[in-house]
N, C-alpha and C. Protein backbone atom coordinates (compact mmCIF):
# COMPACT_ATOMS: atom_id res chain seq x y z
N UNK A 1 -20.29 -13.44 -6.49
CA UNK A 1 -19.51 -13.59 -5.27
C UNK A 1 -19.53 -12.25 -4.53
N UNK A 2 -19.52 -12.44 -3.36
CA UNK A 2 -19.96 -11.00 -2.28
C UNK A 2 -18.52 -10.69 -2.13
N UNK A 3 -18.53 -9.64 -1.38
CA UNK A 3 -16.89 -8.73 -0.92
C UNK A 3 -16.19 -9.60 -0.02
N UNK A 4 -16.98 -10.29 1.09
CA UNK A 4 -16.47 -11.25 1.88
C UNK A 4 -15.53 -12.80 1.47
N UNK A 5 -16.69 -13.21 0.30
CA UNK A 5 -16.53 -14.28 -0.46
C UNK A 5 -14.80 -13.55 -1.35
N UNK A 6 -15.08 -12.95 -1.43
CA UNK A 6 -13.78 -12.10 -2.53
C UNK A 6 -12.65 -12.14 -1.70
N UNK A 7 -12.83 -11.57 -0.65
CA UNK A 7 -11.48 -11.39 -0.20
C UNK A 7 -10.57 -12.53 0.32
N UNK A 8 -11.84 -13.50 1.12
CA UNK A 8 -11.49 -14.78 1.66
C UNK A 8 -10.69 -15.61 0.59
N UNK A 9 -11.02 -15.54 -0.80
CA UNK A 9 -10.46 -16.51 -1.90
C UNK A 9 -9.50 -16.02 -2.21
N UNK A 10 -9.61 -14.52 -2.49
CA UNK A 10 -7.71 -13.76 -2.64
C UNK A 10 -6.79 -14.27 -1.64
N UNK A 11 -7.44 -13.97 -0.41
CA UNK A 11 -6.45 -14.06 0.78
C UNK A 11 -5.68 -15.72 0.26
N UNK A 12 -6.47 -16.52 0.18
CA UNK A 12 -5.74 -17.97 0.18
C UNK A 12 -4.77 -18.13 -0.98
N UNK A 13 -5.48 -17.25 -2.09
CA UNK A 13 -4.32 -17.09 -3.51
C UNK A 13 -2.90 -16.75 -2.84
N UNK A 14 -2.77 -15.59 -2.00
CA UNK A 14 -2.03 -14.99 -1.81
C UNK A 14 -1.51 -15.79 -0.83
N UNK A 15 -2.05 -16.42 -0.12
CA UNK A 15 -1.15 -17.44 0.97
C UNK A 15 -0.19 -18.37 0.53
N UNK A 16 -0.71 -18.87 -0.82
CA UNK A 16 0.43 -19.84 -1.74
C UNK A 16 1.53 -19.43 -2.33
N UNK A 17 1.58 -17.90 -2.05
CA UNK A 17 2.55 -17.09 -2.87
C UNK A 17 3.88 -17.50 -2.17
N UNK A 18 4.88 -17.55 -2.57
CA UNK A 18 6.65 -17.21 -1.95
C UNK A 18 7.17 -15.70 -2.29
N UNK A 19 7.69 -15.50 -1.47
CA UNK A 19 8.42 -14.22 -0.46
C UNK A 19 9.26 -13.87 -2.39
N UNK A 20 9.87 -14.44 -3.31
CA UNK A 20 10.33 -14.19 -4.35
C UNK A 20 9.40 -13.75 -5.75
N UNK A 21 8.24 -14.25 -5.43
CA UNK A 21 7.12 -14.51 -6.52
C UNK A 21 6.45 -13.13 -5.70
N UNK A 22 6.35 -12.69 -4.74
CA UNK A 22 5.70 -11.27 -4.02
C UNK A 22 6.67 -10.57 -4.69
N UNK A 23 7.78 -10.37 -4.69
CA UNK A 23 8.66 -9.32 -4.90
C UNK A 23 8.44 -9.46 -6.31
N UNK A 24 8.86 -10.38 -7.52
CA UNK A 24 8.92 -10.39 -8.60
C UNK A 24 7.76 -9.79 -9.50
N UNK A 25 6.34 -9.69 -8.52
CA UNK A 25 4.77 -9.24 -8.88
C UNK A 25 4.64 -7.78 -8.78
N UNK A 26 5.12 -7.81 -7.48
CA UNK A 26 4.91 -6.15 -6.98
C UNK A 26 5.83 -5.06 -7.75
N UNK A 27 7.03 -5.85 -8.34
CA UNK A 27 7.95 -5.06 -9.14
C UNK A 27 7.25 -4.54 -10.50
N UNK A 28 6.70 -5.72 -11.15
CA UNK A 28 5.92 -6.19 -12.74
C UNK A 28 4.36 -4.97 -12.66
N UNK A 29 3.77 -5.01 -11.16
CA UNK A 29 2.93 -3.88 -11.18
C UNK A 29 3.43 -2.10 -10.95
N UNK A 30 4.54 -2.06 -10.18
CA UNK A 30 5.13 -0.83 -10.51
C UNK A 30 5.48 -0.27 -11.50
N UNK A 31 5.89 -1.86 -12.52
CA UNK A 31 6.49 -1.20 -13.91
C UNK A 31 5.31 -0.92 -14.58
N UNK A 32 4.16 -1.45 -14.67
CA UNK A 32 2.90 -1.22 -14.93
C UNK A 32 2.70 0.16 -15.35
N UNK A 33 2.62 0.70 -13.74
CA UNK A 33 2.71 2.31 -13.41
C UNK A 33 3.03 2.93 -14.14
N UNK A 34 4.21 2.91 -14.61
CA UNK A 34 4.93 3.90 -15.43
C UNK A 34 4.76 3.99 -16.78
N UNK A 35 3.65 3.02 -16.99
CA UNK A 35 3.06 2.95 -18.77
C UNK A 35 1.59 3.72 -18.49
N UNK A 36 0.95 3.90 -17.35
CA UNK A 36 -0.17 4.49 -16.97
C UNK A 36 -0.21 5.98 -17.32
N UNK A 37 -1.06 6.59 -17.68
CA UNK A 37 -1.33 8.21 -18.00
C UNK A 37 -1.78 8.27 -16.55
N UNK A 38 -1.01 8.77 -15.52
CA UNK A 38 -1.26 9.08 -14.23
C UNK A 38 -0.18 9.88 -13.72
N UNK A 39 0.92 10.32 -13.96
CA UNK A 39 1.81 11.04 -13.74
C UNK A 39 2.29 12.77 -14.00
N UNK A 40 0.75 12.90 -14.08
CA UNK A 40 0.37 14.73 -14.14
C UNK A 40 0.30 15.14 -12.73
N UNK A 41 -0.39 14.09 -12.07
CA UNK A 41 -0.82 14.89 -10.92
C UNK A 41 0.38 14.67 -9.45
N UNK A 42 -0.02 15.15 -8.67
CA UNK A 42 0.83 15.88 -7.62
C UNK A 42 1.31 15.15 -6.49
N UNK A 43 -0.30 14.61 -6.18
CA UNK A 43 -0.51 13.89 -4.98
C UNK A 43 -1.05 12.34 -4.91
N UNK A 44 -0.64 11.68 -4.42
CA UNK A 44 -0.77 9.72 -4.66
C UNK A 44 -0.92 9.46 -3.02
N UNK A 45 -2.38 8.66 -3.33
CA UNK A 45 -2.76 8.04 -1.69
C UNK A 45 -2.17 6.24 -1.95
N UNK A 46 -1.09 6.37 -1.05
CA UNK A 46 -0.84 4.51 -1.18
C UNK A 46 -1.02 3.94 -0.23
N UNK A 47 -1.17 2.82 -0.11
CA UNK A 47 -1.23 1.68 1.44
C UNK A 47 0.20 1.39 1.68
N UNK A 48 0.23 0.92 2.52
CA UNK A 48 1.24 0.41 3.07
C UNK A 48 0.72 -1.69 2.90
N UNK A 49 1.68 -2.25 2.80
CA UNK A 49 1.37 -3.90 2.81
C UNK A 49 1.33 -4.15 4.15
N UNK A 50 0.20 -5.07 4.12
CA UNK A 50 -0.03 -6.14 5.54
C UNK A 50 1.10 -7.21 5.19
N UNK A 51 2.34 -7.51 5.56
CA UNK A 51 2.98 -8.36 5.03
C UNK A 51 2.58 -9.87 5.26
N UNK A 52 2.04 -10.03 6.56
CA UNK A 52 0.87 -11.31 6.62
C UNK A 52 0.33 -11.78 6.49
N UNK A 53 -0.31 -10.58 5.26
CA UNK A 53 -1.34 -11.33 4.55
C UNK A 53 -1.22 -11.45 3.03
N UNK A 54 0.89 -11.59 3.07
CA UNK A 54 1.19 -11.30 1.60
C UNK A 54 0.44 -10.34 0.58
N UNK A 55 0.34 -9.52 0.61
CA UNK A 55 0.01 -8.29 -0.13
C UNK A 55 1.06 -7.37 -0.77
N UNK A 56 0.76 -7.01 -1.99
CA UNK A 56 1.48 -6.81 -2.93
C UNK A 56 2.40 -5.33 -2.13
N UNK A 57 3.94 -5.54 -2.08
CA UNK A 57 4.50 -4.68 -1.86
C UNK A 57 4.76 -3.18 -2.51
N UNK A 58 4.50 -2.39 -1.77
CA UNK A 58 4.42 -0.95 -1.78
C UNK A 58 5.63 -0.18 -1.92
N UNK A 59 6.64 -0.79 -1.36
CA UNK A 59 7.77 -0.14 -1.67
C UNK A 59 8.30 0.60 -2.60
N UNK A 60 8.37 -0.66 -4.07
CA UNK A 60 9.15 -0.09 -5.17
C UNK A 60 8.14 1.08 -5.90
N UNK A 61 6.69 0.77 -5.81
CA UNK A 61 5.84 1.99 -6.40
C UNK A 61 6.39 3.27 -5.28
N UNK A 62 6.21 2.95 -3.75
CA UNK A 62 6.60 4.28 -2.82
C UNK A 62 7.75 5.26 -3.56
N UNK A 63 9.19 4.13 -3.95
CA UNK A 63 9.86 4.33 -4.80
C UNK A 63 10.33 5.23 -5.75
N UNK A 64 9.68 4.69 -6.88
CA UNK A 64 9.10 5.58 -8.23
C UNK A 64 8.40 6.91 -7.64
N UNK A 65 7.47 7.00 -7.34
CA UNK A 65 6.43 8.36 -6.88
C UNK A 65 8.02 9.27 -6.09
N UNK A 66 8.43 8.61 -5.35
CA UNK A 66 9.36 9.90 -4.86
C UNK A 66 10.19 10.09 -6.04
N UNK A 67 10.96 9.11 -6.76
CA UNK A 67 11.87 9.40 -7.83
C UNK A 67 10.90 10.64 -8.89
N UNK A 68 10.11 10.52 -8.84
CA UNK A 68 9.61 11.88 -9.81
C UNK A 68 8.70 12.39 -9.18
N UNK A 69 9.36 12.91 -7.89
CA UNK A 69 8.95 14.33 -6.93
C UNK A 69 7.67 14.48 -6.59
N UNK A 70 7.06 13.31 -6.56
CA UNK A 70 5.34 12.84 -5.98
C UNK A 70 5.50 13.17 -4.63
N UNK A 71 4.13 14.30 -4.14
CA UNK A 71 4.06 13.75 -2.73
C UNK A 71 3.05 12.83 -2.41
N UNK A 72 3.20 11.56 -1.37
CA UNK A 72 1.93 10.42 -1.11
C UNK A 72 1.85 10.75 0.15
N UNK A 73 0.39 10.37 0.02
CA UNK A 73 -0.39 10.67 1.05
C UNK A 73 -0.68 8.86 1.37
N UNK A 74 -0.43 8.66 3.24
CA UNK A 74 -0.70 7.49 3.52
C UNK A 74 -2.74 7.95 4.33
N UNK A 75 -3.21 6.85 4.44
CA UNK A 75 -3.94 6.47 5.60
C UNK A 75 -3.68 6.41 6.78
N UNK A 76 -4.48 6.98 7.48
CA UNK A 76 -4.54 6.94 9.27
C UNK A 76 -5.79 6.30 9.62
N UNK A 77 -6.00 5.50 10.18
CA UNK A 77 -7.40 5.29 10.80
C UNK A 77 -7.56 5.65 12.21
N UNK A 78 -8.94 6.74 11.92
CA UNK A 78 -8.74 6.88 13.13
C UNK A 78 -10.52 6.53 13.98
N UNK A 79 -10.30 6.22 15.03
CA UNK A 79 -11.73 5.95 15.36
C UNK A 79 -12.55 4.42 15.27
N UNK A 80 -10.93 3.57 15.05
CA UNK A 80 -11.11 2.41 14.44
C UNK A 80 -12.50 2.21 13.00
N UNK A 81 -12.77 3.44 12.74
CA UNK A 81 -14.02 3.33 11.71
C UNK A 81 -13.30 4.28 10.68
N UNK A 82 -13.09 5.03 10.48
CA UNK A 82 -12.85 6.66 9.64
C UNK A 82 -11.36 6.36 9.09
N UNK A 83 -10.98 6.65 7.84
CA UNK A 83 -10.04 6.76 7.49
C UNK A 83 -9.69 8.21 6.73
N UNK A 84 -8.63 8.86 7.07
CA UNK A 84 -7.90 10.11 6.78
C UNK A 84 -7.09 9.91 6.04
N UNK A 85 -6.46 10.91 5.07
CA UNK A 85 -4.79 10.75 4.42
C UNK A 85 -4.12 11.75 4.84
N UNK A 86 -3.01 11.23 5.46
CA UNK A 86 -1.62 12.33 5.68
C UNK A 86 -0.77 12.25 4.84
N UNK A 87 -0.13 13.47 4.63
CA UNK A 87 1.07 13.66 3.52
C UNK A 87 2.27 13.00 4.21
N UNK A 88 2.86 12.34 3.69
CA UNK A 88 4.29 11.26 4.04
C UNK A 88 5.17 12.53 3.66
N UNK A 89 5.89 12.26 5.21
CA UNK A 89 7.23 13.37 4.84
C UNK A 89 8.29 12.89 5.94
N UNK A 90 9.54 12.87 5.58
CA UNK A 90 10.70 12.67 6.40
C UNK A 90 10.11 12.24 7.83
N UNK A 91 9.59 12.95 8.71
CA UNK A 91 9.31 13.10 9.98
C UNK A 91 8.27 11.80 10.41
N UNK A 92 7.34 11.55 9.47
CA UNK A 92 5.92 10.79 9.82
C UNK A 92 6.54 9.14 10.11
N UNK A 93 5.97 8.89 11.09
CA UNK A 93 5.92 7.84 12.43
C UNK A 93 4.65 6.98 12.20
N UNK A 94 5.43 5.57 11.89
CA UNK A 94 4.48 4.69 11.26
C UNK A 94 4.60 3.19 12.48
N UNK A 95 3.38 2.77 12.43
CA UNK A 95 2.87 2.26 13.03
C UNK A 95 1.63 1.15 12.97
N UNK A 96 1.78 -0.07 13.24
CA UNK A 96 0.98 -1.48 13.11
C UNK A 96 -0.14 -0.97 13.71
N UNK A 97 -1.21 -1.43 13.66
CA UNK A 97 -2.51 -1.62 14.64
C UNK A 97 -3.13 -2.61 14.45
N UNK A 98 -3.81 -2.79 15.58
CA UNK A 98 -4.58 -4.22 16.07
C UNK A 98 -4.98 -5.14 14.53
N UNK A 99 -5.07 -4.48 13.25
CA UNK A 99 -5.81 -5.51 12.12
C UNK A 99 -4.58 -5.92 11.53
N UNK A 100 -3.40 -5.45 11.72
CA UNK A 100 -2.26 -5.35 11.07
C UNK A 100 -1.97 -4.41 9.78
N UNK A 101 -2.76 -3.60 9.73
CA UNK A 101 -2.25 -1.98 8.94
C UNK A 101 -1.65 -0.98 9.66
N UNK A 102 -0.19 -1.10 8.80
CA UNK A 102 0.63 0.07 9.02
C UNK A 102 -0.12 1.50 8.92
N UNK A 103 -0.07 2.55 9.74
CA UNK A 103 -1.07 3.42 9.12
C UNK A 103 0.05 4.89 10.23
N UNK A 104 -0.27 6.02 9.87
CA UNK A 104 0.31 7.10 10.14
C UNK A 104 0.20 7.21 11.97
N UNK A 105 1.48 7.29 13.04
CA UNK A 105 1.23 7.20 14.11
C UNK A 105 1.09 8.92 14.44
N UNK A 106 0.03 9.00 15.23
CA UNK A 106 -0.26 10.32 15.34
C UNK A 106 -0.23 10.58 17.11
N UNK A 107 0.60 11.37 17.38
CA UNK A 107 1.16 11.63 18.85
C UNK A 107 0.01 12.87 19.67
């Protein structure tokens, strides 16, 4: 199955999902996290969820990473082609674009 073929069949998995069964998943993979040997390092690049296209929520991992003094770095796209990471901090201004990714609004 190609990348196209892949995503198209997730996407529909994920369309059958309920708004309780998203939350109850995305929680079960955060807790995941915290059994992972990954918590040496400093810096964590996360997405943000397309919530439209039910995708596993980011929050409670966003969460955790700050609870033990992580800094994350989001995505910016810029150039509609190129993707960058900015460091998430108090100040940073977030923002939808045309595909529906939240991504860093840059002034």
């Amino acid at each position: 199955m190609n990348k196209i073929a892949l995503r198209s069949a997730y996407l529909e998995k994920r369309k059958k999902l309920q708004t309780e069964e998203i939350a109850t998943l995305s929680a079960a993979i955060g807790n995941q996290l915290l059994n992972c040997p990954i918590w040496d390092a400093s810096y964590y690049s996360l997405f943000l969820s397309i919530v439209s296209k039910k995708e596993i929520d980011t929050e409670f991992i966003l969460t955790l990473l700050h609870g033990r003094d992580k800094e994350v770095c989001l995505p910016r796209i810029q150039n509609d082609t190129e993707i960058v990471h900015i460091l998430l901090t108090d100040n940073t201004k977030i923002k939808t674009n045309h595909w529906g990714f939240q991504s860093l609004k840059m002034d």
